[in-house]
PDB file of N, CA and C in Angstrom:
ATOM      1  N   UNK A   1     124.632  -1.133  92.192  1.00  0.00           N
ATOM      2  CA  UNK A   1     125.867  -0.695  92.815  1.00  0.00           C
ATOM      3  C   UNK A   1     127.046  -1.476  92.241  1.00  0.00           C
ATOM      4  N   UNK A   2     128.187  -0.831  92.157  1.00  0.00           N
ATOM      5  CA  UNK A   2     129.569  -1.408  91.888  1.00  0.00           C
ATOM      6  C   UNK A   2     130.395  -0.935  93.029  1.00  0.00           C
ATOM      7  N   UNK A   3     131.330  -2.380  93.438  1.00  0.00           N
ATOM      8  CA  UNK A   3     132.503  -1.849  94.724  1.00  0.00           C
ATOM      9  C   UNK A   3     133.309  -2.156  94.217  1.00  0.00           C
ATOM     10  N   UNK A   4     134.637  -1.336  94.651  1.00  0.00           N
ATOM     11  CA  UNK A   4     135.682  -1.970  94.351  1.00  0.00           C
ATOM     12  C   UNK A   4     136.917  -1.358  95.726  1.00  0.00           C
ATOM     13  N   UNK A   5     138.075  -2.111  95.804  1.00  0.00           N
ATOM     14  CA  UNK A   5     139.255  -1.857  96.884  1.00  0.00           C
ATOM     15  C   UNK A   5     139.837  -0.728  96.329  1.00  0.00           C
ATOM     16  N   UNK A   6     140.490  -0.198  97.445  1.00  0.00           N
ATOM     17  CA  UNK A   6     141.276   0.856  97.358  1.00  0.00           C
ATOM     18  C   UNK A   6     142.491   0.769  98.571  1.00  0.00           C
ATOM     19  N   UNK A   7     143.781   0.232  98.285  1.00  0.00           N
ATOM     20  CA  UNK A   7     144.592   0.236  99.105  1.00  0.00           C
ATOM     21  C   UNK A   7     145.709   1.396  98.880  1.00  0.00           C
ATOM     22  N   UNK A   8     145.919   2.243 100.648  1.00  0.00           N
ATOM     23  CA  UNK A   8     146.734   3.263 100.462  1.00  0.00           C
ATOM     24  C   UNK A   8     147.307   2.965 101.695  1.00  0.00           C
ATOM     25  N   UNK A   9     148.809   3.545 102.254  1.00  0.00           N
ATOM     26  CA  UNK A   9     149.665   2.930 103.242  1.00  0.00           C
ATOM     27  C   UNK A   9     149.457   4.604 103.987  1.00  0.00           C
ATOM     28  N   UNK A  10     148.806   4.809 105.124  1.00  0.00           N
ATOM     29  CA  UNK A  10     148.905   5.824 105.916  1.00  0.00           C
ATOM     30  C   UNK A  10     150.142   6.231 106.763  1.00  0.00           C
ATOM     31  N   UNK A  11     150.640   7.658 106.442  1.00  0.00           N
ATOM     32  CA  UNK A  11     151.930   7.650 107.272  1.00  0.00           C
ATOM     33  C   UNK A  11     151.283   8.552 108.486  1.00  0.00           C
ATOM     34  N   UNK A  12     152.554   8.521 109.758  1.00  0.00           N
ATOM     35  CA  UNK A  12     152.159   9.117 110.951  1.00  0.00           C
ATOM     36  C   UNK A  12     151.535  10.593 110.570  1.00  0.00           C
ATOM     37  N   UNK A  13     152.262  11.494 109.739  1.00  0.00           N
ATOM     38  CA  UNK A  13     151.192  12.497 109.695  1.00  0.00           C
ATOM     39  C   UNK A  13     150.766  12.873 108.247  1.00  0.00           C
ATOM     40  N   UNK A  14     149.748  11.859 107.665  1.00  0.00           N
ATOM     41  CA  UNK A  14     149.392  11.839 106.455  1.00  0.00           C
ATOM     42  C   UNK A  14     147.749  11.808 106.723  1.00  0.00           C
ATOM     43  N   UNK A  15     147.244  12.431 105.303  1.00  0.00           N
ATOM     44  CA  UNK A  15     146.316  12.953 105.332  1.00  0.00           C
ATOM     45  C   UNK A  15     145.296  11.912 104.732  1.00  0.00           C
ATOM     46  N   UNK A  16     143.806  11.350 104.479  1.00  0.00           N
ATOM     47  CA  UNK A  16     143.410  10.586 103.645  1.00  0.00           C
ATOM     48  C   UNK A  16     142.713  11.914 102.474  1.00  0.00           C
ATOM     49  N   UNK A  17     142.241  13.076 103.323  1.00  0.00           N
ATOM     50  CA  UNK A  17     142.264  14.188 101.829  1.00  0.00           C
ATOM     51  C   UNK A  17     140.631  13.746 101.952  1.00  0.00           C
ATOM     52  N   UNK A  18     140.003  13.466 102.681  1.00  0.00           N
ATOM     53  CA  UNK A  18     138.551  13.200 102.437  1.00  0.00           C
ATOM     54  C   UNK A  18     137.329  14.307 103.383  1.00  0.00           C
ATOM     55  N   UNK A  19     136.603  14.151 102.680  1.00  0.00           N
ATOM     56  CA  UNK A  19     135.836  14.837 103.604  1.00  0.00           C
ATOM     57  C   UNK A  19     134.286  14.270 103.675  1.00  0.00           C
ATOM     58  N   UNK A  20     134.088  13.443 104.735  1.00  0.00           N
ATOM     59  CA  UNK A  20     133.206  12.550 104.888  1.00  0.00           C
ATOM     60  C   UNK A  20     131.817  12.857 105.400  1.00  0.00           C
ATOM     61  N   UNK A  21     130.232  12.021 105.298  1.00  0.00           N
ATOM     62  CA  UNK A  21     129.539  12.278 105.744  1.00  0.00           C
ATOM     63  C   UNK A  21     129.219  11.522 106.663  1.00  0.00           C
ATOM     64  N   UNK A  22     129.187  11.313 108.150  1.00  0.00           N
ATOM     65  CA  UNK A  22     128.753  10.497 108.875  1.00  0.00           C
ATOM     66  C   UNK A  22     127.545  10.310 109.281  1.00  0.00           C
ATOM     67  N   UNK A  23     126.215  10.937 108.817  1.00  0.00           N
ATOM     68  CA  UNK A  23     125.275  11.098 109.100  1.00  0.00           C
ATOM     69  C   UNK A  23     124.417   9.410 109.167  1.00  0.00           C
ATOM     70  N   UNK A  24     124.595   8.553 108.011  1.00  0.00           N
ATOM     71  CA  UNK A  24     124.374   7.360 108.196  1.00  0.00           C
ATOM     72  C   UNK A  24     125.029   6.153 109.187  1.00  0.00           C
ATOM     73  N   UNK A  25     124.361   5.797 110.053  1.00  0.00           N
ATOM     74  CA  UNK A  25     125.067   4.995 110.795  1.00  0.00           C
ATOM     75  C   UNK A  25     125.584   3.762 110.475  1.00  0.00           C
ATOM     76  N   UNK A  26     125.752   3.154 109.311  1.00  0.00           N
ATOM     77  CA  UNK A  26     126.062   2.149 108.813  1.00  0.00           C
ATOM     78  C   UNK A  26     127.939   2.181 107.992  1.00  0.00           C
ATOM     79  N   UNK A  27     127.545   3.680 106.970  1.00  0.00           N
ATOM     80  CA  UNK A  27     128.656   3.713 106.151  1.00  0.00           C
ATOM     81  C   UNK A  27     129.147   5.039 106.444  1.00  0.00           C
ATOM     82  N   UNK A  28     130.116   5.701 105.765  1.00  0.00           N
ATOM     83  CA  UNK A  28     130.583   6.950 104.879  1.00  0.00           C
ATOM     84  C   UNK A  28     130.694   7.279 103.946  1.00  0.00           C
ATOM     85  N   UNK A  29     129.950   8.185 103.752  1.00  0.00           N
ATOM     86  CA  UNK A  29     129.565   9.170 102.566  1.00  0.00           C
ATOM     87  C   UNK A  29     130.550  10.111 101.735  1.00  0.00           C
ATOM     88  N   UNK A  30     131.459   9.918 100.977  1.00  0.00           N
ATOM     89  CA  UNK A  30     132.370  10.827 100.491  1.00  0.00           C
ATOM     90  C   UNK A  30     131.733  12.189  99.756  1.00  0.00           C
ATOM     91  N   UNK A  31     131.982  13.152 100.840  1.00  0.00           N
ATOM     92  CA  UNK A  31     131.740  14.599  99.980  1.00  0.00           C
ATOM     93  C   UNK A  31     132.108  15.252  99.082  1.00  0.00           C
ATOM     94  N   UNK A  32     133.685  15.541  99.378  1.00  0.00           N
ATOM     95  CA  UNK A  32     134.775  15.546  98.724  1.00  0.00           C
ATOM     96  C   UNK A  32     135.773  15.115  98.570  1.00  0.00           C
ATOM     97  N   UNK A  33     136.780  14.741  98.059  1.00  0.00           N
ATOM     98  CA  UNK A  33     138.093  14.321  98.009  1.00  0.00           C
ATOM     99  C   UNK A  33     139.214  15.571  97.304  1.00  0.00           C
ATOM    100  N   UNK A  34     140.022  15.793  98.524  1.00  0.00           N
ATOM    101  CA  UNK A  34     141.025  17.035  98.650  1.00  0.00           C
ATOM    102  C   UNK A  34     142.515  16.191  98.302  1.00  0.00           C
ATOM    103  N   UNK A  35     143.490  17.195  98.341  1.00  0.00           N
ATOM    104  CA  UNK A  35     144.633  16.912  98.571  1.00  0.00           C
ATOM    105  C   UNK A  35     145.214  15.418  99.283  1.00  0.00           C
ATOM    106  N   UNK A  36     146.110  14.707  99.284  1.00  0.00           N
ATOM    107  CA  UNK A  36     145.989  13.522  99.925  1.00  0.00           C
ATOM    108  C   UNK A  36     146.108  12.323  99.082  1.00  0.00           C
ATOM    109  N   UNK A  37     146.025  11.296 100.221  1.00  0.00           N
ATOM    110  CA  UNK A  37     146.358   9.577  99.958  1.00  0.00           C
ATOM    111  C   UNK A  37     145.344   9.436  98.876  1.00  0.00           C
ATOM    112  N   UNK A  38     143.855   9.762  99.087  1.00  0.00           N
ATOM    113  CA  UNK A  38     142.860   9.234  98.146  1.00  0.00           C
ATOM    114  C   UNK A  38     142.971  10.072  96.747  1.00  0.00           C
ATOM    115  N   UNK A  39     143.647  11.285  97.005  1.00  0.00           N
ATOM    116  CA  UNK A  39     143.798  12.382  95.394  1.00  0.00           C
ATOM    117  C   UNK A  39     145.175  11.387  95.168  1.00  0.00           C
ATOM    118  N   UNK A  40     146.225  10.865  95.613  1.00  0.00           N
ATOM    119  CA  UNK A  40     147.224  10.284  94.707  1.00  0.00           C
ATOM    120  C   UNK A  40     146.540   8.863  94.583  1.00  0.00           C
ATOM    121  N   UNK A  41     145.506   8.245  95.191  1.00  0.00           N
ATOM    122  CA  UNK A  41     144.778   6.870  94.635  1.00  0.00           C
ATOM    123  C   UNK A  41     144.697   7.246  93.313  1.00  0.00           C
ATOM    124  N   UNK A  42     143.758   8.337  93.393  1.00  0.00           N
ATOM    125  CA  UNK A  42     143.075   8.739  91.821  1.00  0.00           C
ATOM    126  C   UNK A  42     143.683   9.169  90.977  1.00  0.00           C
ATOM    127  N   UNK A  43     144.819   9.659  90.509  1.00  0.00           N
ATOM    128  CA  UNK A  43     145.815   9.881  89.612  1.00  0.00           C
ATOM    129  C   UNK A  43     146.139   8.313  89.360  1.00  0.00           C
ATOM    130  N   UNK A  44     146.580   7.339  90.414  1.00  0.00           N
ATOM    131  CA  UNK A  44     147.291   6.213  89.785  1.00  0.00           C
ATOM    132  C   UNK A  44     145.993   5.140  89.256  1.00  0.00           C
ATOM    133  N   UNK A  45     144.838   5.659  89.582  1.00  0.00           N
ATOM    134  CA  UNK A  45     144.166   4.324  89.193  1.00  0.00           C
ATOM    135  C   UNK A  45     142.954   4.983  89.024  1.00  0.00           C
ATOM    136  N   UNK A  46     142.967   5.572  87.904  1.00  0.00           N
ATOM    137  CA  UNK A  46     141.339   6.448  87.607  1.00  0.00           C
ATOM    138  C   UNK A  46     140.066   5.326  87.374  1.00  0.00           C
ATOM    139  N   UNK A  47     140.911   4.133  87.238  1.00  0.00           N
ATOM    140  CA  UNK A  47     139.259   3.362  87.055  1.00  0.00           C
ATOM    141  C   UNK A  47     138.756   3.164  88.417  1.00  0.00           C
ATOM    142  N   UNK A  48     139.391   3.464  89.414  1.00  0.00           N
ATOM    143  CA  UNK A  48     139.143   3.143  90.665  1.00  0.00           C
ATOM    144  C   UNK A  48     138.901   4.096  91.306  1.00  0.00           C
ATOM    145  N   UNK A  49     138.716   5.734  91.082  1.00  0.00           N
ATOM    146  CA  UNK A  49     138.876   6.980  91.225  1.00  0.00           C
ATOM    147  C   UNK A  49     138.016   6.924  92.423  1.00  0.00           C
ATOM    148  N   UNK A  50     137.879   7.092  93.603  1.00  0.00           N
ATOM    149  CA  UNK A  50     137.152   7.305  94.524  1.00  0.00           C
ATOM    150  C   UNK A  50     136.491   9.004  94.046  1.00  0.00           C
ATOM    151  N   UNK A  51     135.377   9.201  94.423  1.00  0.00           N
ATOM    152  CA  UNK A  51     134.358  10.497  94.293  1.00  0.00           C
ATOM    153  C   UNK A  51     133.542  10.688  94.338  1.00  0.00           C
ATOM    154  N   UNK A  52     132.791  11.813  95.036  1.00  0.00           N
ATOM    155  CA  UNK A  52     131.842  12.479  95.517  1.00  0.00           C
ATOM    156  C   UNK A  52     130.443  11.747  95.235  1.00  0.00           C
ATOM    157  N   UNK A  53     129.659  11.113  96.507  1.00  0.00           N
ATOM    158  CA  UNK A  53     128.039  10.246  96.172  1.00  0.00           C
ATOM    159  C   UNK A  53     129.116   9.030  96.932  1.00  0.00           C
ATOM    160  N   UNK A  54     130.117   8.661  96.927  1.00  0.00           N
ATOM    161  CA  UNK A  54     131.018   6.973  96.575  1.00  0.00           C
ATOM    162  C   UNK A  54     130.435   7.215  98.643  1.00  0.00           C
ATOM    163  N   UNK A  55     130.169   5.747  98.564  1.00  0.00           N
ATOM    164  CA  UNK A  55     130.217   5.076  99.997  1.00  0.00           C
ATOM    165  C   UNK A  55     131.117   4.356 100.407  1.00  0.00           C
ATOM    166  N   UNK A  56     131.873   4.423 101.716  1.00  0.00           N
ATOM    167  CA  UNK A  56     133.263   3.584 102.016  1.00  0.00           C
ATOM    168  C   UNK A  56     131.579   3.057 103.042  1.00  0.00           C
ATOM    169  N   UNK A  57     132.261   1.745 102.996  1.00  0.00           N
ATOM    170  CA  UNK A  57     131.296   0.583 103.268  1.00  0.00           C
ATOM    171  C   UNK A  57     132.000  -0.222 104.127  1.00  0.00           C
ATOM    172  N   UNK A  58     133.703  -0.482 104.300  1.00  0.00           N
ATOM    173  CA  UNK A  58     134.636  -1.353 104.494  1.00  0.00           C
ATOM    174  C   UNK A  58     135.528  -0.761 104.810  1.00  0.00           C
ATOM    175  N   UNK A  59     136.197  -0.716 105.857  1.00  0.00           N
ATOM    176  CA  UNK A  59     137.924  -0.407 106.081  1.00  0.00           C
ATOM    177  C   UNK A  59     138.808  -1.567 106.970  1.00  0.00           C
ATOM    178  N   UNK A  60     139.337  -2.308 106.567  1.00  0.00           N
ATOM    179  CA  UNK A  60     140.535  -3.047 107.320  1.00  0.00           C
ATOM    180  C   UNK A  60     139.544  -4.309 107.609  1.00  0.00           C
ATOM    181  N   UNK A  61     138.493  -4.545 107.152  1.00  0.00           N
ATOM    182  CA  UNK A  61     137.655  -5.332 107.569  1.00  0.00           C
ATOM    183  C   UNK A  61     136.567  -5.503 108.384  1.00  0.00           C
ATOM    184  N   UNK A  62     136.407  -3.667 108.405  1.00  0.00           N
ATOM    185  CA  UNK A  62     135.683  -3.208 109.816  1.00  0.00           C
ATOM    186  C   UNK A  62     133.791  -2.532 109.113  1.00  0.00           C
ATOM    187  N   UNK A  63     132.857  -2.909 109.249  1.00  0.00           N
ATOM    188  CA  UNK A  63     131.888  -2.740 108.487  1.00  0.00           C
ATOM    189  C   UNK A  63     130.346  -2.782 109.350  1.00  0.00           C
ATOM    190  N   UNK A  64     129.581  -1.892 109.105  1.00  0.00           N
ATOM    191  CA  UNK A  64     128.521  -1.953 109.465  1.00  0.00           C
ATOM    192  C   UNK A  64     127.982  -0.596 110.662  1.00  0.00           C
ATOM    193  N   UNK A  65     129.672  -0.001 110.989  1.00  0.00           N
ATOM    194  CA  UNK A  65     129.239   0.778 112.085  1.00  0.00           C
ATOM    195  C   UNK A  65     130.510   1.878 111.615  1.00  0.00           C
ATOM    196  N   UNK A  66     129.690   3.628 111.249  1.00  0.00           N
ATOM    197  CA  UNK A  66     130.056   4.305 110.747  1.00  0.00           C
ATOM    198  C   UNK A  66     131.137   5.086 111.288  1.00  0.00           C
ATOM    199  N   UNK A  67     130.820   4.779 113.236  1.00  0.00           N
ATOM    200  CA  UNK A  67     131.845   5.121 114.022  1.00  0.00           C
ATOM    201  C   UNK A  67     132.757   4.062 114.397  1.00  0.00           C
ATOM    202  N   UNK A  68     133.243   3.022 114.376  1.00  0.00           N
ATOM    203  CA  UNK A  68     133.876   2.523 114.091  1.00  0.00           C
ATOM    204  C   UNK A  68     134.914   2.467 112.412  1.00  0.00           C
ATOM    205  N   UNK A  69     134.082   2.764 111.004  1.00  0.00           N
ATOM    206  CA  UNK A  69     134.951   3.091 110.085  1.00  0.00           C
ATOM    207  C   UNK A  69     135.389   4.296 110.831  1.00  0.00           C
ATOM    208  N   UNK A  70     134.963   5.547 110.903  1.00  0.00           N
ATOM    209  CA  UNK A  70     136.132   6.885 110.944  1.00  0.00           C
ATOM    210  C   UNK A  70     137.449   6.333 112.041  1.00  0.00           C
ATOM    211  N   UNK A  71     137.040   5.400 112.878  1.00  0.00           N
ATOM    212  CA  UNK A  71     138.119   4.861 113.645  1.00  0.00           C
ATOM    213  C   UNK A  71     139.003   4.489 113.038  1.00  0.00           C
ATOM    214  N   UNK A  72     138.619   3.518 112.036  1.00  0.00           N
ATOM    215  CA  UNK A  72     139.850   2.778 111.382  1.00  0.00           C
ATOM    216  C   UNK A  72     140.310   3.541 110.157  1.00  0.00           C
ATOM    217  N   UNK A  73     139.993   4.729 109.978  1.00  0.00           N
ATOM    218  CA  UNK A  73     140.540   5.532 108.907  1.00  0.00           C
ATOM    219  C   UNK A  73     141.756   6.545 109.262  1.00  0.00           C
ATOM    220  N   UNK A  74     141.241   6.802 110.690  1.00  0.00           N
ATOM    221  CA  UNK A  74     142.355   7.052 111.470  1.00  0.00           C
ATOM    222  C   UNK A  74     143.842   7.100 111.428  1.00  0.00           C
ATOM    223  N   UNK A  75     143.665   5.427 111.500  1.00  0.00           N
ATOM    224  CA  UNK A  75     144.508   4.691 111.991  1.00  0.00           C
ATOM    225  C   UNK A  75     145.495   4.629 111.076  1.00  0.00           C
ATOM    226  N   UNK A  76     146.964   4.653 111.282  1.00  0.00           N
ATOM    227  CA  UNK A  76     147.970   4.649 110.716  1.00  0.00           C
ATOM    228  C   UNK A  76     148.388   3.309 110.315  1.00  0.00           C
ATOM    229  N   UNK A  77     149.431   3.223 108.865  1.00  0.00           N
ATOM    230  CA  UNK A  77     149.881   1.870 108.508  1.00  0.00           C
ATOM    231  C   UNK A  77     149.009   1.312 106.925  1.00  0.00           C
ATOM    232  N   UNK A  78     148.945   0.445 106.647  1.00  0.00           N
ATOM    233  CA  UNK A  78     148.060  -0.449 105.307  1.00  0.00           C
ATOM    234  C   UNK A  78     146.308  -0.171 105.405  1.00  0.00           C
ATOM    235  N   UNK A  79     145.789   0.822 104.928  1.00  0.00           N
ATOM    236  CA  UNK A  79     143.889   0.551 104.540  1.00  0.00           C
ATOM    237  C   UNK A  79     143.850  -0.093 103.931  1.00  0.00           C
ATOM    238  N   UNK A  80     142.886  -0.547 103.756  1.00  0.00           N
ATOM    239  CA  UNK A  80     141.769  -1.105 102.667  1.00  0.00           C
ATOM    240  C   UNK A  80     140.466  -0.568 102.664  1.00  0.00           C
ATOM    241  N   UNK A  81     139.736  -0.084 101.787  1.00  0.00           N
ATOM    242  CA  UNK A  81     138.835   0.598 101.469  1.00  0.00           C
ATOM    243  C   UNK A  81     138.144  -0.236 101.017  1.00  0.00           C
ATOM    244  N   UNK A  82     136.599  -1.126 101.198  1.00  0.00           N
ATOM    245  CA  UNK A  82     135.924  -1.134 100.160  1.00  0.00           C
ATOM    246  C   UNK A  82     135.021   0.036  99.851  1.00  0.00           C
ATOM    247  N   UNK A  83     134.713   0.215  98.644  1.00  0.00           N
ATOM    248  CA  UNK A  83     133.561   1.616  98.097  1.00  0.00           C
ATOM    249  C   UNK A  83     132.649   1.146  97.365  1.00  0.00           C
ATOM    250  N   UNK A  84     131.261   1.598  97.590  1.00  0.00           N
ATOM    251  CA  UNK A  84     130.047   1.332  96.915  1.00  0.00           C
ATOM    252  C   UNK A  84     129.747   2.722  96.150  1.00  0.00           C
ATOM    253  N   UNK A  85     129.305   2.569  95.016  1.00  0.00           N
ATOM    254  CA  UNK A  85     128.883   3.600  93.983  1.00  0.00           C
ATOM    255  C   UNK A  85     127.829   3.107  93.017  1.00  0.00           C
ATOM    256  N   UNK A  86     126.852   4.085  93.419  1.00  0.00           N
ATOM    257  CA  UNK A  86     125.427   3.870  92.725  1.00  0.00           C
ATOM    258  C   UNK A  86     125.588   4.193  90.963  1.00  0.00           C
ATOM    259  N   UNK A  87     125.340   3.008  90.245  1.00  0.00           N
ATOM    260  CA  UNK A  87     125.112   3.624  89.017  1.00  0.00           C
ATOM    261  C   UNK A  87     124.107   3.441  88.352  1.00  0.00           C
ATOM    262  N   UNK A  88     123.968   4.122  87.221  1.00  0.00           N
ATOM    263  CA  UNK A  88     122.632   4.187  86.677  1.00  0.00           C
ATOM    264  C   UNK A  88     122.930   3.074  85.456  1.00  0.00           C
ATOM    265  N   UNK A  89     122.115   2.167  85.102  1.00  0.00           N
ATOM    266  CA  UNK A  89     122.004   1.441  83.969  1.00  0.00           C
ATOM    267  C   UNK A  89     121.784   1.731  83.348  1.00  0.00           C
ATOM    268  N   UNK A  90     122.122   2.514  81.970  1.00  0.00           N
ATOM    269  CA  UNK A  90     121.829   2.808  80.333  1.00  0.00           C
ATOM    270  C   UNK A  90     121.267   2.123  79.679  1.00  0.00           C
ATOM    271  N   UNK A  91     121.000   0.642  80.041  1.00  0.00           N
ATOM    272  CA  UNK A  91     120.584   0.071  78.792  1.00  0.00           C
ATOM    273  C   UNK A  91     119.988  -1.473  80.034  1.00  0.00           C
ATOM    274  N   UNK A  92     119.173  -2.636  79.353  1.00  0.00           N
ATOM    275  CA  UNK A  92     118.264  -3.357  80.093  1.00  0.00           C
ATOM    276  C   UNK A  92     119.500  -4.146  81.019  1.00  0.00           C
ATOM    277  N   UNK A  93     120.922  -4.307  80.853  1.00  0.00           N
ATOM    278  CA  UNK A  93     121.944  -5.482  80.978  1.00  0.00           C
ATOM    279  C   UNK A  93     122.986  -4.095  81.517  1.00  0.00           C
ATOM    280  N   UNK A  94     123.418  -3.913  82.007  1.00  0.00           N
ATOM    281  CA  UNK A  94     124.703  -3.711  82.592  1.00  0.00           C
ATOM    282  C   UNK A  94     125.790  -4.671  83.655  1.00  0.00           C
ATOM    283  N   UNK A  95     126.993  -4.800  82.985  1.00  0.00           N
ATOM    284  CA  UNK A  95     127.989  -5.549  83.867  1.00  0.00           C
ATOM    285  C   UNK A  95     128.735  -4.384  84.389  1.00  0.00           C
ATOM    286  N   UNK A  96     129.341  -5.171  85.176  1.00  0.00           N
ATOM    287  CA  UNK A  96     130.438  -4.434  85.820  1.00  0.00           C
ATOM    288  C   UNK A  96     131.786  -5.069  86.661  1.00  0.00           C
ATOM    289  N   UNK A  97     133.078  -5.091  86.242  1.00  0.00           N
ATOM    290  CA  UNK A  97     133.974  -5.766  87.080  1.00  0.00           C
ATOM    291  C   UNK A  97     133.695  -5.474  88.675  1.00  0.00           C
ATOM    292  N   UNK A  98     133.817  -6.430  89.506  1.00  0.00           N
ATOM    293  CA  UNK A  98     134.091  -6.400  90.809  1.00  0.00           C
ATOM    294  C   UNK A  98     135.321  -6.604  91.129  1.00  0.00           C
ATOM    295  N   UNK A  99     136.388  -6.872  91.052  1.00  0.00           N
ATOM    296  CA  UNK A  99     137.987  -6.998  91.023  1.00  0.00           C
ATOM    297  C   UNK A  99     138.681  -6.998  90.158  1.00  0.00           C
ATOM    298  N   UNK A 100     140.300  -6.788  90.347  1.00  0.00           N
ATOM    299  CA  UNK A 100     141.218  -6.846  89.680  1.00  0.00           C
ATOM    300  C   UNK A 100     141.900  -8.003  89.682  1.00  0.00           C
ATOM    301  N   UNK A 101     141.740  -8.834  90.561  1.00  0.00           N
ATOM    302  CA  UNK A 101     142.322 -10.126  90.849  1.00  0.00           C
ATOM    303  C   UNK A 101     142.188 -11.360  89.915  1.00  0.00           C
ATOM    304  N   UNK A 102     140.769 -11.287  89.528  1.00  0.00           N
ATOM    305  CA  UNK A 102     139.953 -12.102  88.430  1.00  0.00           C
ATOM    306  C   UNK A 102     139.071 -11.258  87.553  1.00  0.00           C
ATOM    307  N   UNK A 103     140.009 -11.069  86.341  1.00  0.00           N
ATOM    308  CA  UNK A 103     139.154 -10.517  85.436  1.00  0.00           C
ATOM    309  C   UNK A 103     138.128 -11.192  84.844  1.00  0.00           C
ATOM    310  N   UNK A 104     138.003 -12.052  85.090  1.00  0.00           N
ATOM    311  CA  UNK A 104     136.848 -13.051  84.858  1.00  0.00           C
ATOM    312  C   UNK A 104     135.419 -12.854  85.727  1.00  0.00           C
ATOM    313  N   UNK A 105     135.403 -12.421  86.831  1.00  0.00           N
ATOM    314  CA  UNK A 105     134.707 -12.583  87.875  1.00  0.00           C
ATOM    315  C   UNK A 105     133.798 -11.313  87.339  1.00  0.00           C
ATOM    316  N   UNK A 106     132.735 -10.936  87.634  1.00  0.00           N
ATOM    317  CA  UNK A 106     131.785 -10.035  87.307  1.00  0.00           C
ATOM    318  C   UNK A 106     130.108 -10.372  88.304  1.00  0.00           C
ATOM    319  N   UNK A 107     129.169  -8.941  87.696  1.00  0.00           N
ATOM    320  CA  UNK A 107     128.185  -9.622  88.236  1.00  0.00           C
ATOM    321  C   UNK A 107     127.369  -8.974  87.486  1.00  0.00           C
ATOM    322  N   UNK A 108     126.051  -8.949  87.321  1.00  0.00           N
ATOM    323  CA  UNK A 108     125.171  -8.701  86.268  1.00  0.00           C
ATOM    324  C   UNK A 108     123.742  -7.664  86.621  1.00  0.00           C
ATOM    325  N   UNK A 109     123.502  -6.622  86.079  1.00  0.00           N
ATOM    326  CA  UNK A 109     122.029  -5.953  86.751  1.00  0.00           C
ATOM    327  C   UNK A 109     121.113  -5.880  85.576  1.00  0.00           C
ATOM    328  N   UNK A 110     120.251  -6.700  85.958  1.00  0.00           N
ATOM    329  CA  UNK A 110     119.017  -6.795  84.525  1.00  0.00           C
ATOM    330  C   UNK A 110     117.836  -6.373  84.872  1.00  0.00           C
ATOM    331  N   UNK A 111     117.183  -5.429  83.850  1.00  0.00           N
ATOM    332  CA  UNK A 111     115.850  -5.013  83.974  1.00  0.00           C
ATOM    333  C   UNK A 111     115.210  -5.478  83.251  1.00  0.00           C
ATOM    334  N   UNK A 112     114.334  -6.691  83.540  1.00  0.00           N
ATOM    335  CA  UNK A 112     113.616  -7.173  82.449  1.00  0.00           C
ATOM    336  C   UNK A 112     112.448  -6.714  81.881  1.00  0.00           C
ATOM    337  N   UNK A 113     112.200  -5.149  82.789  1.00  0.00           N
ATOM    338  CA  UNK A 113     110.913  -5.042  82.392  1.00  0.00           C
ATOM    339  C   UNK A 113     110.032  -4.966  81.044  1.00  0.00           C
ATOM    340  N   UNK A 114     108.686  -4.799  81.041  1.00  0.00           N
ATOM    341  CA  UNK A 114     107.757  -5.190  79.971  1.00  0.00           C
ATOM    342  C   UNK A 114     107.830  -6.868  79.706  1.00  0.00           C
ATOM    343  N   UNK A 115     107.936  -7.538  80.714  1.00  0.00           N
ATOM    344  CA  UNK A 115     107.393  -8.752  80.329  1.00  0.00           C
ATOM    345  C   UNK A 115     108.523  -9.894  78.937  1.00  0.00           C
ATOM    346  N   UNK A 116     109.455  -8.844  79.014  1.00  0.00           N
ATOM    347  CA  UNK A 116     110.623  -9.684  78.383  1.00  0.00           C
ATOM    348  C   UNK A 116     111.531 -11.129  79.069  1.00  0.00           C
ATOM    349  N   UNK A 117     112.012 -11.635  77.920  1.00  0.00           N
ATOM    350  CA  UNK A 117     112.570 -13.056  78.428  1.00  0.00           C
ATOM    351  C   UNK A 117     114.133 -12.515  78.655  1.00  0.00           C
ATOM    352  N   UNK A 118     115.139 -13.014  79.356  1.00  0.00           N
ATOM    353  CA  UNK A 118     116.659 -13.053  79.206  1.00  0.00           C
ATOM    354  C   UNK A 118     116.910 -14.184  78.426  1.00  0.00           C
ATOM    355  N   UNK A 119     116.691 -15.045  77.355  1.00  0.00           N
ATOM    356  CA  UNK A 119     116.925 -14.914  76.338  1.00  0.00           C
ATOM    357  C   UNK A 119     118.054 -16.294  76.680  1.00  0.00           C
ATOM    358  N   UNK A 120     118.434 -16.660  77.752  1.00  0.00           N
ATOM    359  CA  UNK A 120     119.941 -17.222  77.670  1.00  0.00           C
ATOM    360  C   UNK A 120     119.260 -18.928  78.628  1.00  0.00           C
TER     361      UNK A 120
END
């Protein structure tokens, strides 16, 4: 998995443009993403593109309970989004940034299989 933030400022009658799955009681499931706060996220910051499979995991600091996120998505004023997105590894080593804050900062998914060394 890779997460990353997504901050958008909700107005009184503004839309987030999502269309969610609540079926898991933990997170939300993004189905689609329509018109809206999260379609102008994704124009300004395609590396950050929220879409369809993506799990909101995090809102405002609120986590673990799926009815409680749609609560705070609600809610009008500053989000914060964290999002989880499953990816597939191409090759034995995949990185991936976790922030924008520290481009330095990263984290690492290794498959060592067949009995190989990491080497380092």
């Amino acid at each position: 998995f890779i997460s990353f933030k997504v901050y958008v400022h909700k107005g009184e009658n503004e839309s987030l443009g999502l269309n969610l799955d609540t079926r898991d009681p933990e997170v939300l499931s993004v189905d689609w993403v329509g018109p809206g706060l999260l379609a102008r996220w994704n124009l300004t910051q395609p590396r950050d593109a929220v879409q369809r499979g993506d799990q909101i995991i995090e809102v405002n600091g609120v986590k673990g309970d799926s009815k409680s996120l749609v609560q705070e998505c609600q809610q009008t004023g500053s989000l914060c989004f964290v999002v989880r997105r499953r990816v597939q590894a191409s090759r034995s080593l995949a990185v991936a940034c976790c922030g924008k804050s520290d481009p330095m900062e990263f984290f690492a998914v290794v498959d060592k299989g067949g009995g190989r060394t990491l080497g380092i």
